[in-house]
C-alpha atoms as a PDB file:
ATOM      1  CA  UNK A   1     343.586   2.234 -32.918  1.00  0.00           C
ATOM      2  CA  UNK A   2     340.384   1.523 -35.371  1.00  0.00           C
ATOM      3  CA  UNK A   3     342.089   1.245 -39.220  1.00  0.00           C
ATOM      4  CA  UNK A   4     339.451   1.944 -41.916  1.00  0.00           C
ATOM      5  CA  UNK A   5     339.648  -0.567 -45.209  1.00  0.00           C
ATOM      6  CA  UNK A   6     341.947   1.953 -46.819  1.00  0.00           C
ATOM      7  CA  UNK A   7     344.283   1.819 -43.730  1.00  0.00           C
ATOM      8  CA  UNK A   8     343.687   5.057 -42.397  1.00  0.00           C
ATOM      9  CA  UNK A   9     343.117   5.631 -38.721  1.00  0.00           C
ATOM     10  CA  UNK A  10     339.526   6.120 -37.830  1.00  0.00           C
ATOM     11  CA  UNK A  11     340.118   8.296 -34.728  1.00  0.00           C
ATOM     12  CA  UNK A  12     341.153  11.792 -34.453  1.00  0.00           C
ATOM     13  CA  UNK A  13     344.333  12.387 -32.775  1.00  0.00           C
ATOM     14  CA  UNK A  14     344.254  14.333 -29.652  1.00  0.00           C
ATOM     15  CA  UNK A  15     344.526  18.060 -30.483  1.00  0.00           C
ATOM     16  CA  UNK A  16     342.261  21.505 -30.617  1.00  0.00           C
ATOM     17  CA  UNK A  17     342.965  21.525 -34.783  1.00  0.00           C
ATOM     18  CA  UNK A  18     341.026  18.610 -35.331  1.00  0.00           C
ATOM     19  CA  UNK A  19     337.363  17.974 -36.648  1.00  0.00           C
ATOM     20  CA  UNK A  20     334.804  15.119 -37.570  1.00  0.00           C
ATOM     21  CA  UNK A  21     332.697  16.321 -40.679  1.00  0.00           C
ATOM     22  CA  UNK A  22     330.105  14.192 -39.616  1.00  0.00           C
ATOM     23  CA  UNK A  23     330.092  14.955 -36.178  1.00  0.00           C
ATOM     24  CA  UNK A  24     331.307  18.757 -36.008  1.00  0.00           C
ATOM     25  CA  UNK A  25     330.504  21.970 -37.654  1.00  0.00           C
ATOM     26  CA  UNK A  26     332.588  23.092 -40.488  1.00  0.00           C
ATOM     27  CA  UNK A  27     335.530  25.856 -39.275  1.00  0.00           C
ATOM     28  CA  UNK A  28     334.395  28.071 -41.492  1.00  0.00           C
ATOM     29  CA  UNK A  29     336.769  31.205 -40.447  1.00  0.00           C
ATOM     30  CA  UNK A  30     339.161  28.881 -38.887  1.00  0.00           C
ATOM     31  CA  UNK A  31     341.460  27.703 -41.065  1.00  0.00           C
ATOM     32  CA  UNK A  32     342.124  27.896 -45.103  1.00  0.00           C
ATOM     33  CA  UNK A  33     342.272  24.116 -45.609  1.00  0.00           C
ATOM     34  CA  UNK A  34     342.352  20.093 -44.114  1.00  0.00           C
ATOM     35  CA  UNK A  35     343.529  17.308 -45.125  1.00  0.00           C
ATOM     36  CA  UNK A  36     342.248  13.573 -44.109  1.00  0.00           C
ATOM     37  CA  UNK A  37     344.729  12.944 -40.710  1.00  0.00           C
ATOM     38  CA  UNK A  38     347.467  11.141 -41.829  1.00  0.00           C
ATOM     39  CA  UNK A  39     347.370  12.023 -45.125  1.00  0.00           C
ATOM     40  CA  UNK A  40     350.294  14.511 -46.934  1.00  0.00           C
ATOM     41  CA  UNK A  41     347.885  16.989 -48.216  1.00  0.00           C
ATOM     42  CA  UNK A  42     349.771  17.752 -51.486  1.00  0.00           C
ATOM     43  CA  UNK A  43     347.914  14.599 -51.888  1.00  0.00           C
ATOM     44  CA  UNK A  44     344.766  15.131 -50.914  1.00  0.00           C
ATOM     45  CA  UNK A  45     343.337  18.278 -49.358  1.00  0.00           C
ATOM     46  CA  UNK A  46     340.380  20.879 -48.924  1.00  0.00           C
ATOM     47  CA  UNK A  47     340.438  24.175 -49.160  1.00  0.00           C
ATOM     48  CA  UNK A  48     337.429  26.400 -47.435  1.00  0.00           C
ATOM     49  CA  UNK A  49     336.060  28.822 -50.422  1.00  0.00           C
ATOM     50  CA  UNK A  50     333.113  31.161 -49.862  1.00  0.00           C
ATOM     51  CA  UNK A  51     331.031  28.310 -52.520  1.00  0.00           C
ATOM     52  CA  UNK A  52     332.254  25.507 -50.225  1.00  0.00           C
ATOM     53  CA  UNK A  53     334.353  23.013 -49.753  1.00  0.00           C
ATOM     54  CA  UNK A  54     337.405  22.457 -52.948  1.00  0.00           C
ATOM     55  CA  UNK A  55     338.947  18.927 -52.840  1.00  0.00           C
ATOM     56  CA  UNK A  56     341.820  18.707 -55.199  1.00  0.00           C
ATOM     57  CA  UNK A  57     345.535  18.237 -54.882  1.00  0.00           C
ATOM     58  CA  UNK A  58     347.916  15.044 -57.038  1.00  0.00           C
ATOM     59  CA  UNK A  59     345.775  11.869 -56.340  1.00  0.00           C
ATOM     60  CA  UNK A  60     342.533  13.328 -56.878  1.00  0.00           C
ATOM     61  CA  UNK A  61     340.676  15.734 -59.615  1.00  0.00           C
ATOM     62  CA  UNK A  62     339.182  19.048 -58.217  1.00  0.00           C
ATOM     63  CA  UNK A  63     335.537  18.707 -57.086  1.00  0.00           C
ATOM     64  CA  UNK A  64     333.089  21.215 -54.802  1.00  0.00           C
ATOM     65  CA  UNK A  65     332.396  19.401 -52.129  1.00  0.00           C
ATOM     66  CA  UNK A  66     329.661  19.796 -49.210  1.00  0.00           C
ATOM     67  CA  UNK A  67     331.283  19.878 -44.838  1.00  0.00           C
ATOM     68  CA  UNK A  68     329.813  16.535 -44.317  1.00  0.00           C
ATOM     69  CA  UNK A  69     331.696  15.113 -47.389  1.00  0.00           C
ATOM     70  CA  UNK A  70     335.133  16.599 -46.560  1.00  0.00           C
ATOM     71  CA  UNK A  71     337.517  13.668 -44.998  1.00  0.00           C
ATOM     72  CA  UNK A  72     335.711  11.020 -47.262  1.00  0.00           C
ATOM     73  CA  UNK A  73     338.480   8.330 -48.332  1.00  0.00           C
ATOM     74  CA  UNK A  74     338.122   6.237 -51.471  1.00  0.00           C
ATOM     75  CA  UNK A  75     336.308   3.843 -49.277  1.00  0.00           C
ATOM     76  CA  UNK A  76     333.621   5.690 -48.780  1.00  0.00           C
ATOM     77  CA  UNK A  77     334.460   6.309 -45.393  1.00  0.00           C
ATOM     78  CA  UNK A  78     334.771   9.634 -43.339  1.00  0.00           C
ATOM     79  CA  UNK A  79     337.619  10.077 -41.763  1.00  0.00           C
ATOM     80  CA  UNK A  80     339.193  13.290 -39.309  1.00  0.00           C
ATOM     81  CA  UNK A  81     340.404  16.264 -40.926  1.00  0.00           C
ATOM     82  CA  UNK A  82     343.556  18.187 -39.647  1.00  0.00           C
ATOM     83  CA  UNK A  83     343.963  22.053 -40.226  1.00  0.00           C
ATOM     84  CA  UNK A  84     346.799  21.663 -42.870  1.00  0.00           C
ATOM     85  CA  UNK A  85     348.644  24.677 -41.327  1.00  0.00           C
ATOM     86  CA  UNK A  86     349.377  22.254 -38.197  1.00  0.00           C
ATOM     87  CA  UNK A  87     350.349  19.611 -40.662  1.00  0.00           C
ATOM     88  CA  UNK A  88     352.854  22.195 -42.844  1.00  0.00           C
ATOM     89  CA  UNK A  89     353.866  24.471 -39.513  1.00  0.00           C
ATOM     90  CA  UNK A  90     353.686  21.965 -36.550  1.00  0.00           C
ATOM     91  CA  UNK A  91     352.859  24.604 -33.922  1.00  0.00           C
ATOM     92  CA  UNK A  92     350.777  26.653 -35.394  1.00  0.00           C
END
């Protein structure tokens, strides 16, 4: 396991609900929302809006965001994003 300054893995776990901003394209269509892996995303989450990306949730203030910024920690470093339906409905 690679850990990221913040502690946060730096690998995506295995699993088709899964994504790399950096690396893949944006599931626009596929899901409503992500949240970093390993992160509760009452916390921290975004939700897909026809304007883009909308951070928000407790720890952080509400900001558009761009695909390729979604996942970022407060490192500055991108992590993988889960669909937040697996993380609230394992199964789904």
């Amino acid at each position: 396991m690679r850990c990221c300054r913040c502690g946060l893995d730096l690998e995506p776990p295995t699993g088709p609900r899964t994504w790399r901003p950096l690396v893949d394209r944006a599931p626009v269509g596929l899901v409503q929302s992500v949240a970093i892996c390993g992160v509760n995303p009452w916390e921290m989450r975004w939700v897909c809006t026809p304007s883009g990306w909308l951070r928000f949730g407790v720890a952080v203030p509400a900001r558009m965001q761009e695909w390729a910024e979604v996942g970022m920690c407060p490192a500055g470093v991108s992590h993988p994003v889960i669909d937040t339906a697996v993380v609230w409905c394992p199964g789904a």
